[in-house]
N, C-alpha and C. Protein backbone atom coordinates (compact mmCIF):
# COMPACT_ATOMS: atom_id res chain seq x y z
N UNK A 1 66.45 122.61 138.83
CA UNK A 1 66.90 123.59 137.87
C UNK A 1 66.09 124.85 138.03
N UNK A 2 66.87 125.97 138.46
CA UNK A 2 65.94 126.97 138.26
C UNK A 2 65.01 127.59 136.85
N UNK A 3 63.95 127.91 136.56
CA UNK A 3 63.17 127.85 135.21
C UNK A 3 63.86 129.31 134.48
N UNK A 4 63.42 128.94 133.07
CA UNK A 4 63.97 130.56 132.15
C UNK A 4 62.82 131.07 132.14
N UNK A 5 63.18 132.43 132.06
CA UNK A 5 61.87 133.22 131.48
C UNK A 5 61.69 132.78 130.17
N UNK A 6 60.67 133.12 130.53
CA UNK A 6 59.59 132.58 128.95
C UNK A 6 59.28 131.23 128.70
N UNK A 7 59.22 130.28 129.84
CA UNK A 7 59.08 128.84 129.76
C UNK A 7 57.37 129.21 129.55
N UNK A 8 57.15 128.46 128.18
CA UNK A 8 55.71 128.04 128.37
C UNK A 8 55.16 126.95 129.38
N UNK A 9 56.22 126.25 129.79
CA UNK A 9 56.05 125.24 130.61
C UNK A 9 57.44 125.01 131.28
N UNK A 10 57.51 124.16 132.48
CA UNK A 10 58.51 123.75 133.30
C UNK A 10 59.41 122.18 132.79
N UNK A 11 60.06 122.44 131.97
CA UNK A 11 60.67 121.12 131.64
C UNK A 11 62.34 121.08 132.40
N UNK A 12 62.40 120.16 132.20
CA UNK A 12 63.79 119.29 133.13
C UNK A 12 64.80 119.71 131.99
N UNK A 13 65.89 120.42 131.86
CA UNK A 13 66.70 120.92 131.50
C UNK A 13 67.73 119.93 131.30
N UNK A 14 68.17 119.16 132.28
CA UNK A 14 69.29 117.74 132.22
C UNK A 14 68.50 117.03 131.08
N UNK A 15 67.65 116.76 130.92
CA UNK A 15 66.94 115.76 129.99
C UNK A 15 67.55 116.02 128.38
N UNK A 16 68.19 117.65 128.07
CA UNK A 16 68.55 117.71 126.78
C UNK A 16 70.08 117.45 126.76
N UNK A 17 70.44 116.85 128.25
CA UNK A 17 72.18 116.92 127.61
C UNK A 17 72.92 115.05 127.72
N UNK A 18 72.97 114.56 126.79
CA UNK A 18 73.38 113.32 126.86
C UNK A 18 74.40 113.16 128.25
N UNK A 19 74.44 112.00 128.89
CA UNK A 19 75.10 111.83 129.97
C UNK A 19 74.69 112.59 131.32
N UNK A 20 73.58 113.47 130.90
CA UNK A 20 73.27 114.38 132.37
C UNK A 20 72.10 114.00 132.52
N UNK A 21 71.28 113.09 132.17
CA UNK A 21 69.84 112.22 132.04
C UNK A 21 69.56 112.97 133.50
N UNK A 22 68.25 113.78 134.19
CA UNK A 22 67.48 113.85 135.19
C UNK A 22 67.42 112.19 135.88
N UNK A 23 68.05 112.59 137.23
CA UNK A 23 68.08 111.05 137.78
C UNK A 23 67.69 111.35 139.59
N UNK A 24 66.83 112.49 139.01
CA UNK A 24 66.11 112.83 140.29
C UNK A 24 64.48 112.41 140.81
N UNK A 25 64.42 111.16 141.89
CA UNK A 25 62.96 110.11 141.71
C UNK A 25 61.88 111.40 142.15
N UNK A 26 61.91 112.99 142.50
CA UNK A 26 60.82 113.20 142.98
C UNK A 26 60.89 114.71 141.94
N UNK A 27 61.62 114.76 140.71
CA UNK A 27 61.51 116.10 140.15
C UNK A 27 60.02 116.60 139.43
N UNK A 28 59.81 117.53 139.05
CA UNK A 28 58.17 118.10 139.26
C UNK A 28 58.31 118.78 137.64
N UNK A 29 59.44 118.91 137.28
CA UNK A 29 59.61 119.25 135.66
C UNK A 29 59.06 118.44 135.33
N UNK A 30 58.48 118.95 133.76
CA UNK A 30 58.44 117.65 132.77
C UNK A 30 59.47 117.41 132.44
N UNK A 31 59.48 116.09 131.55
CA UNK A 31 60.10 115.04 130.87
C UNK A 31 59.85 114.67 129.53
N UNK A 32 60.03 115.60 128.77
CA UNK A 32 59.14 114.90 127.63
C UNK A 32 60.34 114.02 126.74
N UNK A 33 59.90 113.08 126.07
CA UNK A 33 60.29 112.07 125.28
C UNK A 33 60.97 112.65 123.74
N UNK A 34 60.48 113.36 123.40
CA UNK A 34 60.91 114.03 122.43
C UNK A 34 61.01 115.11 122.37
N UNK A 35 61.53 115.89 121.28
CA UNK A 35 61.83 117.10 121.45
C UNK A 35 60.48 117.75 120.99
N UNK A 36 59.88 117.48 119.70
CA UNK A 36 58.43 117.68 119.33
C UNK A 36 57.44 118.00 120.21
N UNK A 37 57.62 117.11 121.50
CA UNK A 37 57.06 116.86 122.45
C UNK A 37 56.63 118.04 123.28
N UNK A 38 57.63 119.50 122.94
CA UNK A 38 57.94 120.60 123.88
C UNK A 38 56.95 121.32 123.17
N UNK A 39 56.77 122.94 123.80
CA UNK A 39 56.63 123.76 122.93
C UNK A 39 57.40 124.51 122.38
N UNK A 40 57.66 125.37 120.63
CA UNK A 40 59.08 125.58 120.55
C UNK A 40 59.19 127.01 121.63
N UNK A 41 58.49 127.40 122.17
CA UNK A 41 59.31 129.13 122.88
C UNK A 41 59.96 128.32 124.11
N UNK A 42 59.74 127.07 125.01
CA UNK A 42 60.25 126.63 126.10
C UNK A 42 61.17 126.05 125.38
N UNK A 43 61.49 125.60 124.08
CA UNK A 43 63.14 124.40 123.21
C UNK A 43 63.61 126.36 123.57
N UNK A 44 62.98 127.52 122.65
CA UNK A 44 63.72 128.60 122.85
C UNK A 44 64.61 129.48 123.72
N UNK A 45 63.31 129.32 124.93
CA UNK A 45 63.55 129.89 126.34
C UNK A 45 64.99 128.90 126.92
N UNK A 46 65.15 127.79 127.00
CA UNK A 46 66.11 126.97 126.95
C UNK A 46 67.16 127.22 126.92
N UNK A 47 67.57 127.44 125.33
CA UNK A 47 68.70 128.08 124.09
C UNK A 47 68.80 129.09 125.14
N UNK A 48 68.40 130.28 125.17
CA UNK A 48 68.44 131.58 125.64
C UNK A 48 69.37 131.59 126.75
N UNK A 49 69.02 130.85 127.72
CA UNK A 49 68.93 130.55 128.88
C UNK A 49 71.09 129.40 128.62
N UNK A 50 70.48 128.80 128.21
CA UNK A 50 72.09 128.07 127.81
C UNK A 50 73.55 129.35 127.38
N UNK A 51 72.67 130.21 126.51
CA UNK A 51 73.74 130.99 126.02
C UNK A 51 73.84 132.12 126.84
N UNK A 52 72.91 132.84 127.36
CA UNK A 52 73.55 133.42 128.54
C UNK A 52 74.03 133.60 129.47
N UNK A 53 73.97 132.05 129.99
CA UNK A 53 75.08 131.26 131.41
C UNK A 53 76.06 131.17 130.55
N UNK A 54 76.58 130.42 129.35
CA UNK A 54 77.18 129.74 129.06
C UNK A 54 77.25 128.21 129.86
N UNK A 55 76.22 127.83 130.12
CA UNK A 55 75.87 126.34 130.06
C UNK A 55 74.81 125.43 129.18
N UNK A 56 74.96 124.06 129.46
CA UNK A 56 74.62 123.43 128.84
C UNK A 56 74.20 123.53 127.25
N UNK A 57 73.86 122.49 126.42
CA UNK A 57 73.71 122.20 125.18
C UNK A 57 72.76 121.73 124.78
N UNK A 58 72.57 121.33 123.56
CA UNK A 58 71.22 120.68 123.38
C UNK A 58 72.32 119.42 122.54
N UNK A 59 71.35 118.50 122.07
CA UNK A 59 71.67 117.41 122.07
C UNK A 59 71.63 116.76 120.30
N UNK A 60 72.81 116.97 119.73
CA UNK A 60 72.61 117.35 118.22
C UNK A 60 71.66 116.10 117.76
N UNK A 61 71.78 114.63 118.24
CA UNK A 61 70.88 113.38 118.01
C UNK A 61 69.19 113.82 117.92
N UNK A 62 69.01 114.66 118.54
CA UNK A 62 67.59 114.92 119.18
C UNK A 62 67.42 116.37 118.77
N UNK A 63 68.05 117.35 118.31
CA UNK A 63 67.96 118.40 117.95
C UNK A 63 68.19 119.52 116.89
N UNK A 64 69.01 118.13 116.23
CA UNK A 64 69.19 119.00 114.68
C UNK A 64 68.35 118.97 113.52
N UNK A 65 67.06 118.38 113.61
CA UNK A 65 65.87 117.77 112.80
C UNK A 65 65.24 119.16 113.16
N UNK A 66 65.28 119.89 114.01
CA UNK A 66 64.38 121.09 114.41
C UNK A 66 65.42 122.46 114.85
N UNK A 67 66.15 122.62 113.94
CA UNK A 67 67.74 123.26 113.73
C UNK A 67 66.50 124.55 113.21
N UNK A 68 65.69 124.15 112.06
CA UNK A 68 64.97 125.26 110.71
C UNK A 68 63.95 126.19 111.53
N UNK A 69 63.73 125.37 112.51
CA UNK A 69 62.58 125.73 113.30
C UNK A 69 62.94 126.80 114.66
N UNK A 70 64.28 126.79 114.71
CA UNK A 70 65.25 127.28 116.08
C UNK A 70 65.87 129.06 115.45
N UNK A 71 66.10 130.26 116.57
CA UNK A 71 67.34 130.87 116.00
C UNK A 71 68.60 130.36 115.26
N UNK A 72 69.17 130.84 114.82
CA UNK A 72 70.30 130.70 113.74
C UNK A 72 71.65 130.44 114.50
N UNK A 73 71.50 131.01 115.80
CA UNK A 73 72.81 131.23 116.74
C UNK A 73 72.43 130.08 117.71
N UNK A 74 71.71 129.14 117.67
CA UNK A 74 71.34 128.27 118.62
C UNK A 74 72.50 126.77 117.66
N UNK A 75 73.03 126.77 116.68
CA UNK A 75 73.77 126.23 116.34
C UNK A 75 74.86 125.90 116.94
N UNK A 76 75.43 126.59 117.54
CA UNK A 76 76.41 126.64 118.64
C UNK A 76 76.19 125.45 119.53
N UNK A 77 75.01 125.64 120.10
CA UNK A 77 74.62 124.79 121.45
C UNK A 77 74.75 123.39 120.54
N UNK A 78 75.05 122.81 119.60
CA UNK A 78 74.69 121.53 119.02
C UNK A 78 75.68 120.92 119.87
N UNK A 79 75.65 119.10 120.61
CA UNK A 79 76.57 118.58 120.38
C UNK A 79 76.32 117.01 121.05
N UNK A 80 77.36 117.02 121.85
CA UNK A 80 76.72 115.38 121.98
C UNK A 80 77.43 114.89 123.44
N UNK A 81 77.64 113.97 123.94
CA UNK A 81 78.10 113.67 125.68
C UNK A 81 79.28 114.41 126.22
N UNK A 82 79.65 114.61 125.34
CA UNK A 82 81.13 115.79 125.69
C UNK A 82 80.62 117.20 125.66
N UNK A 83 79.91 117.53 125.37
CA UNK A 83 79.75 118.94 125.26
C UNK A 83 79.12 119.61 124.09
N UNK A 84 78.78 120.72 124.21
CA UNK A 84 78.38 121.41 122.25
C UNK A 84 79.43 121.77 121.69
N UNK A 85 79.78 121.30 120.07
CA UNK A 85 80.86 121.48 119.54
C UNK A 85 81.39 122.45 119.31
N UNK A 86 81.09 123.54 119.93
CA UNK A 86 82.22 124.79 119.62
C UNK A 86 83.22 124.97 120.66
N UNK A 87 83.24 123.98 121.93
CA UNK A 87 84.57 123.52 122.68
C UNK A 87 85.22 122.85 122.18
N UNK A 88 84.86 121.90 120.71
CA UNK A 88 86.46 121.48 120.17
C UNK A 88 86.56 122.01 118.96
N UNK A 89 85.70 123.02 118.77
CA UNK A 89 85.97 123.42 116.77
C UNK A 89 87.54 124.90 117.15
């Protein structure tokens, strides 16, 4: 995965989208286990990074507990193995 600006750190990007699990044996990202786990400007840098490709999502199971803690427009990205729900709203 190429990194976003403003990563406080290098995390594995597949790791936030259900069904796209990192299933690469020699990747050099982290992995963290939880979302807590991150720091929030790299959960941010992320978001950023999602909405200005228009890819990927974050993972509403794992990410809506830290919704208060996120931009307001990062709501969008919520969703779950299909996609973030504003492809079926």
């Amino acid at each position: 995965m190429a990194s976003c600006e403003g990563m406080a750190e290098l995390v594995c990007v597949d790791f936030t989208c259900k069904g796209r699990e990192c299933t690469r044996e020699n990747c050099s990202h982290l992995h963290p286990r939880k979302v807590s786990d991150m720091k929030k400007e790299s959960v941010i840098a992320i978001g950023v990074h999602f909405l200005e490709k228009r890819i990927g999502w974050f993972n509403e199971w794992h990410f809506l507990k830290f919704m208060d803690k996120l931009p307001d427009n990062f709501t969008q990205l919520m969703g779950g193995k299909d996609g973030h729900r504003s492809k079926k709203d």
